[in-house]
N, C-alpha and C. Protein backbone atom coordinates (compact mmCIF):
# COMPACT_ATOMS: atom_id res chain seq x y z
N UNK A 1 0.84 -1.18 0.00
CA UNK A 1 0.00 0.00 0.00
C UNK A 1 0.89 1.24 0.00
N UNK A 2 0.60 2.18 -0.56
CA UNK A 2 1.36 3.41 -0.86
C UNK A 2 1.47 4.39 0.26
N UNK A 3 2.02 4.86 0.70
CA UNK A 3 1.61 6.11 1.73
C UNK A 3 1.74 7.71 0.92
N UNK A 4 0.64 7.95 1.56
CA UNK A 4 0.78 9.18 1.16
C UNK A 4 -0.13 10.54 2.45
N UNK A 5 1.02 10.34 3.67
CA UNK A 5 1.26 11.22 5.09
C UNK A 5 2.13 12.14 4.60
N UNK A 6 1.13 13.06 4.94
CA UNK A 6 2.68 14.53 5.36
C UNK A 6 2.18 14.82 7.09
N UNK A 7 3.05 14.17 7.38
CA UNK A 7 3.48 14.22 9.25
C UNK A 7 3.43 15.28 9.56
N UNK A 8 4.51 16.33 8.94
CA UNK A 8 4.56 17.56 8.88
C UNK A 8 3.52 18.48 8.76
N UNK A 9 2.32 18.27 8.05
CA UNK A 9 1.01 19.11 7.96
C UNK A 9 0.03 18.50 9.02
N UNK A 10 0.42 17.34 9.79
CA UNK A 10 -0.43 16.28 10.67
C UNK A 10 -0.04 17.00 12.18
N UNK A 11 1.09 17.21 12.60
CA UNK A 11 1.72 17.48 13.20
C UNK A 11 1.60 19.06 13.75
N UNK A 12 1.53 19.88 12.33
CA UNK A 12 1.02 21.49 12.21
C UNK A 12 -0.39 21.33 12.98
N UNK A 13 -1.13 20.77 12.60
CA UNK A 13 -2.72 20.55 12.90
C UNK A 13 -3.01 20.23 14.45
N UNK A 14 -2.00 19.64 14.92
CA UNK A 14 -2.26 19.36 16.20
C UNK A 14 -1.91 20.22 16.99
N UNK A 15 -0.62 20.79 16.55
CA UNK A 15 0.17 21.80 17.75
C UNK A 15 -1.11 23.38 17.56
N UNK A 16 -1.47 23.32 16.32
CA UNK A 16 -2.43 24.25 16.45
C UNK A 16 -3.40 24.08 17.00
N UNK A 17 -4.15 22.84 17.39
CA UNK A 17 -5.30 22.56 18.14
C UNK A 17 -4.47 22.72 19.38
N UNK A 18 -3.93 22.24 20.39
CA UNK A 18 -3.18 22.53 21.84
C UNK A 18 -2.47 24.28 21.56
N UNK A 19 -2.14 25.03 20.94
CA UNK A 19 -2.02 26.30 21.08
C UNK A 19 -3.47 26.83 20.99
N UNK A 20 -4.35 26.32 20.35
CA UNK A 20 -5.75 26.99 20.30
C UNK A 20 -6.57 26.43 22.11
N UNK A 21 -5.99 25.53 22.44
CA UNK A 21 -6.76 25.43 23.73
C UNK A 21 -6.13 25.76 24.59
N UNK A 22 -5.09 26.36 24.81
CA UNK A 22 -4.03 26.87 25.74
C UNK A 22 -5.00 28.30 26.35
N UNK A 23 -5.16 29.00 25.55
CA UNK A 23 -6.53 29.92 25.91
C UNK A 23 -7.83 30.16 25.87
N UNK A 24 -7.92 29.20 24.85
CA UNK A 24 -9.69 29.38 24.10
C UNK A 24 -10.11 27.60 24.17
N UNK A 25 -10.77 27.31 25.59
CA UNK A 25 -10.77 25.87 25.31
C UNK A 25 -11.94 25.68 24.38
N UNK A 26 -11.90 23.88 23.85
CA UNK A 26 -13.05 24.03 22.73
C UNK A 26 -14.12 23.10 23.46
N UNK A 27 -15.07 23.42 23.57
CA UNK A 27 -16.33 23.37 23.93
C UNK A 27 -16.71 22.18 23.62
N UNK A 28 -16.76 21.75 21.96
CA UNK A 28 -17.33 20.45 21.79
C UNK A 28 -16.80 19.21 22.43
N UNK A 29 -17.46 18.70 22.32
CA UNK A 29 -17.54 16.91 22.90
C UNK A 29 -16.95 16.57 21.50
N UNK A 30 -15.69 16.17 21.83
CA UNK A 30 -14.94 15.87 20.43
C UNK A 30 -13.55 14.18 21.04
N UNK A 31 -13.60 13.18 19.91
CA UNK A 31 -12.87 11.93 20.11
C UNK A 31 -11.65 12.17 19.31
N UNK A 32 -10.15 11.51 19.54
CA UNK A 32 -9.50 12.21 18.63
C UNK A 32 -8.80 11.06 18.70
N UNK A 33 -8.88 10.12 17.76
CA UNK A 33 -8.04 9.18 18.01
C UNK A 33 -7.10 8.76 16.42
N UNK A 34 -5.92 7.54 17.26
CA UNK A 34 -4.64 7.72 17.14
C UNK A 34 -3.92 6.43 16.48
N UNK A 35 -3.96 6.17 15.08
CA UNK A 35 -3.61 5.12 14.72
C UNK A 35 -2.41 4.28 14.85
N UNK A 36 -1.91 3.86 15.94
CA UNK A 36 -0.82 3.41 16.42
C UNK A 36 0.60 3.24 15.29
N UNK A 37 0.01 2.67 14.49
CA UNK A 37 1.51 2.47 13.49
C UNK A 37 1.82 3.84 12.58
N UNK A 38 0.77 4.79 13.03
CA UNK A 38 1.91 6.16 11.87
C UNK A 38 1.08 7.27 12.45
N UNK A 39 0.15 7.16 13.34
CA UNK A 39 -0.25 8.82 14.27
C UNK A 39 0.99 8.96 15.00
N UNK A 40 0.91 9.76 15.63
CA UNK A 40 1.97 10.20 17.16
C UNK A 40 0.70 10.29 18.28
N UNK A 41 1.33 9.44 19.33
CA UNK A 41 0.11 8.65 20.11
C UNK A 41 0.34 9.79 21.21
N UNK A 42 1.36 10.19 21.38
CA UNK A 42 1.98 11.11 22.68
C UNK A 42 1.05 12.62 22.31
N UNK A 43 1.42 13.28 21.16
CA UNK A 43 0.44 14.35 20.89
C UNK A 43 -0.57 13.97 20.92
N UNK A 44 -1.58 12.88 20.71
CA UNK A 44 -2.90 12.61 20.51
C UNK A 44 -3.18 12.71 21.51
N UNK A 45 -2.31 11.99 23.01
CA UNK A 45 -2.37 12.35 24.79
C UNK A 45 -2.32 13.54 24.91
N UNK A 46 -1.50 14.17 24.70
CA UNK A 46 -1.83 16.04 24.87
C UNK A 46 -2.82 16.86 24.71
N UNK A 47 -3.33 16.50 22.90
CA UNK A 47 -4.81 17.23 22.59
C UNK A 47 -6.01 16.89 23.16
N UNK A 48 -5.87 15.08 23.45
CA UNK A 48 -6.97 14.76 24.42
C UNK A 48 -7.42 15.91 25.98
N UNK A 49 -5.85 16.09 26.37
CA UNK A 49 -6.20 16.70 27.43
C UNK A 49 -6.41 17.88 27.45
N UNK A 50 -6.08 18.26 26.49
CA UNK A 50 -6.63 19.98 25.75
C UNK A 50 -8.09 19.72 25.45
N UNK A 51 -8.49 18.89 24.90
CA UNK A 51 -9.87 18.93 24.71
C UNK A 51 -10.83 18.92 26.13
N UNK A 52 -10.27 18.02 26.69
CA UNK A 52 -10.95 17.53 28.00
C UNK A 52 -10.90 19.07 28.76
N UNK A 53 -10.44 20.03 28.67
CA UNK A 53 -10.34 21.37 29.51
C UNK A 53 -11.64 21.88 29.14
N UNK A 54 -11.90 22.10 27.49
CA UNK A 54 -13.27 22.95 27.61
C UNK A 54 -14.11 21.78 27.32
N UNK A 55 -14.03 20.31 27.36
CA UNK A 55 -15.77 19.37 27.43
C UNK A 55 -15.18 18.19 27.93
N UNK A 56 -15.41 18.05 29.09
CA UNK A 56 -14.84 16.79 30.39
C UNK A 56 -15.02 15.39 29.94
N UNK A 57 -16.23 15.63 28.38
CA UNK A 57 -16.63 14.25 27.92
C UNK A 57 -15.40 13.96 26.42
N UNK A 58 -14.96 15.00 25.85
CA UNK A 58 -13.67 14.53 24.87
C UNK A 58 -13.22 13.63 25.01
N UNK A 59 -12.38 13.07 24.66
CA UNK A 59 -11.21 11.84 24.40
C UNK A 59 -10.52 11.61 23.86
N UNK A 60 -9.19 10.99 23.85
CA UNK A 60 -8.38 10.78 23.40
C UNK A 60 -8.43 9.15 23.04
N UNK A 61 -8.40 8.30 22.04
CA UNK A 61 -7.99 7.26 21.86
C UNK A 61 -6.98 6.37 20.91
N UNK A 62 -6.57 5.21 21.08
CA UNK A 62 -5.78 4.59 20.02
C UNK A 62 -6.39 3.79 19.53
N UNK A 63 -5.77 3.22 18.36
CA UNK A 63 -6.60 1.94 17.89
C UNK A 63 -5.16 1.10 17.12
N UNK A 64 -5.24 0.34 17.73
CA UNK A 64 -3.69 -0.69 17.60
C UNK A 64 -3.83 -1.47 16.20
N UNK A 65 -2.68 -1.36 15.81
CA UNK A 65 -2.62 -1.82 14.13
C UNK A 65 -2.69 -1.36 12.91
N UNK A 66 -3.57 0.15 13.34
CA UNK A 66 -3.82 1.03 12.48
C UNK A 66 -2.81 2.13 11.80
N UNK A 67 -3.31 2.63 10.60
CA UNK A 67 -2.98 3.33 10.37
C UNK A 67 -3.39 4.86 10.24
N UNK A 68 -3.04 6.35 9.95
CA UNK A 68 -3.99 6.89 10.54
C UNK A 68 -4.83 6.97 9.44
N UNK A 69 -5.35 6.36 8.47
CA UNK A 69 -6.54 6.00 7.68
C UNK A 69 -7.39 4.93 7.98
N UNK A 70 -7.61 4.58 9.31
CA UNK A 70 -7.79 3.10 9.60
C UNK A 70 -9.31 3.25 9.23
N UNK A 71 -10.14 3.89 8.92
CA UNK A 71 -11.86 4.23 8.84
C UNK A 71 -11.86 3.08 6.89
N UNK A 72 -10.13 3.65 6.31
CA UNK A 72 -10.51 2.96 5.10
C UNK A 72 -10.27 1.65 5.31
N UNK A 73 -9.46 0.64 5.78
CA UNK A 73 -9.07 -0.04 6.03
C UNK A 73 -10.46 -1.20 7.27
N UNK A 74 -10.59 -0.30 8.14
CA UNK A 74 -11.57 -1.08 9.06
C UNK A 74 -13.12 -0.30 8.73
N UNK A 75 -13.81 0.08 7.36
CA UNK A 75 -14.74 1.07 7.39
C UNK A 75 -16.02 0.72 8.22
N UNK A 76 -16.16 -0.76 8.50
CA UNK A 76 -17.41 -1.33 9.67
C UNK A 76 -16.93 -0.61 11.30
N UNK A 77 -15.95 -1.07 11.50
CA UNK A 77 -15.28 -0.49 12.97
C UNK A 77 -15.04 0.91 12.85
N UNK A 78 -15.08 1.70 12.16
CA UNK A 78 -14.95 2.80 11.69
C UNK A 78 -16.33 3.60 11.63
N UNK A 79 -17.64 3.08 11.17
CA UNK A 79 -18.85 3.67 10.93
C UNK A 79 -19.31 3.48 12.46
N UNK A 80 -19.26 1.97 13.02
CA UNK A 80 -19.96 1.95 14.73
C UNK A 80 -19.19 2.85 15.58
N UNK A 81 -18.17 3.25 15.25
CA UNK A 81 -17.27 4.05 16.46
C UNK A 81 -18.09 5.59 16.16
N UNK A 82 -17.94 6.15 15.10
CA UNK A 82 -18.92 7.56 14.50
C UNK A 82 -19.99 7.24 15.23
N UNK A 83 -21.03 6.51 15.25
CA UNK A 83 -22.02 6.16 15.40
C UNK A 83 -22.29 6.26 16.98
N UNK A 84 -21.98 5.14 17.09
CA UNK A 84 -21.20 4.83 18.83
C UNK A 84 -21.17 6.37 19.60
N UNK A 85 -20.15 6.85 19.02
CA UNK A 85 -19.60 8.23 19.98
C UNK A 85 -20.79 9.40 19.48
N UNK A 86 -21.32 9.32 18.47
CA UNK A 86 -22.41 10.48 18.62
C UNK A 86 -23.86 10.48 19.10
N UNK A 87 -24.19 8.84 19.75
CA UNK A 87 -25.20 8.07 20.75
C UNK A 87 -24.75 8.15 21.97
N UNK A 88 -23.53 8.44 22.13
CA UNK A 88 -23.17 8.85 23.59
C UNK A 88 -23.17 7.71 23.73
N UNK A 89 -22.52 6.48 23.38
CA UNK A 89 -22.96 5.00 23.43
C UNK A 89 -21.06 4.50 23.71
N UNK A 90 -20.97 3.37 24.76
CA UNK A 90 -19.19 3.01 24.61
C UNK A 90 -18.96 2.37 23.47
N UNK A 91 -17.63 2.70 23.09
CA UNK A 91 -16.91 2.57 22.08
C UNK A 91 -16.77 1.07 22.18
N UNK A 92 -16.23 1.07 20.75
CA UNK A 92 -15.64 -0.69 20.66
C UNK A 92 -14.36 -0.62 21.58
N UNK A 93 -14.13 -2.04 21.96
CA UNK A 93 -12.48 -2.69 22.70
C UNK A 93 -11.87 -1.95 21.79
N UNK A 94 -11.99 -2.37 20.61
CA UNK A 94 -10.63 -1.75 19.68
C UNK A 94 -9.88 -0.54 20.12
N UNK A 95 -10.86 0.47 20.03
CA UNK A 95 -10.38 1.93 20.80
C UNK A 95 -9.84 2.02 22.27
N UNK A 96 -8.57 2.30 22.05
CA UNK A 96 -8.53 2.15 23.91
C UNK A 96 -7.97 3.46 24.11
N UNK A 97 -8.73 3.95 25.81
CA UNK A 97 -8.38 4.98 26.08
C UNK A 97 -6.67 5.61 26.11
N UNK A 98 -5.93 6.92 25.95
CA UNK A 98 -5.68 7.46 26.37
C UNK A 98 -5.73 8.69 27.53
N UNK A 99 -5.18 7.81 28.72
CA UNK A 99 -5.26 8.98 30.14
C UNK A 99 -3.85 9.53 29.75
């Protein structure tokens, strides 16, 4: 399979979400998870906890094996987790928390 990540624009995106909650936390109830074999799982722990400042229900998660396209790859485990998290409903095992 081909890759085609720019880390570098992945990476931009995040440090801008944790500089954007450093003062202005974000409100929504938002999941942010972290495809173990090519996210950065450590920033995904950071923004989680940036999120969790302005909505206590955010999250941070991983999903082991993945890549960070894993929605194409797993698109069933991928649609119940969307689904799942906007029923306010628990996630699959697959997803495991980041504290």
């Amino acid at each position: 399979m081909a890759s085609n990540n720019n880390f570098t624009l992945m990476k931009a995106g995040c440090a801008g979400l944790l500089e954007f909650g450093e003062g202005y936390p974000v409100k929504v109830r938002t999941l942010a998870v972290a495809g173990v074999k090519h996210d950065d799982v450590e920033e995904t722990r950071k923004l989680g906890e940036v999120l969790r400042r302005g909505n206590a229900e955010s999250r941070a998660v991983t999903i082991q094996g993945a890549l960070h396209g894993w929605g194409f790859i797993w698109p069933e485990l991928f649609a119940d987790s969307i689904k799942a998290w906007i029923e306010e409903r628990s996630l699959s095992k697959e997803l495991e928390n980041l504290v």
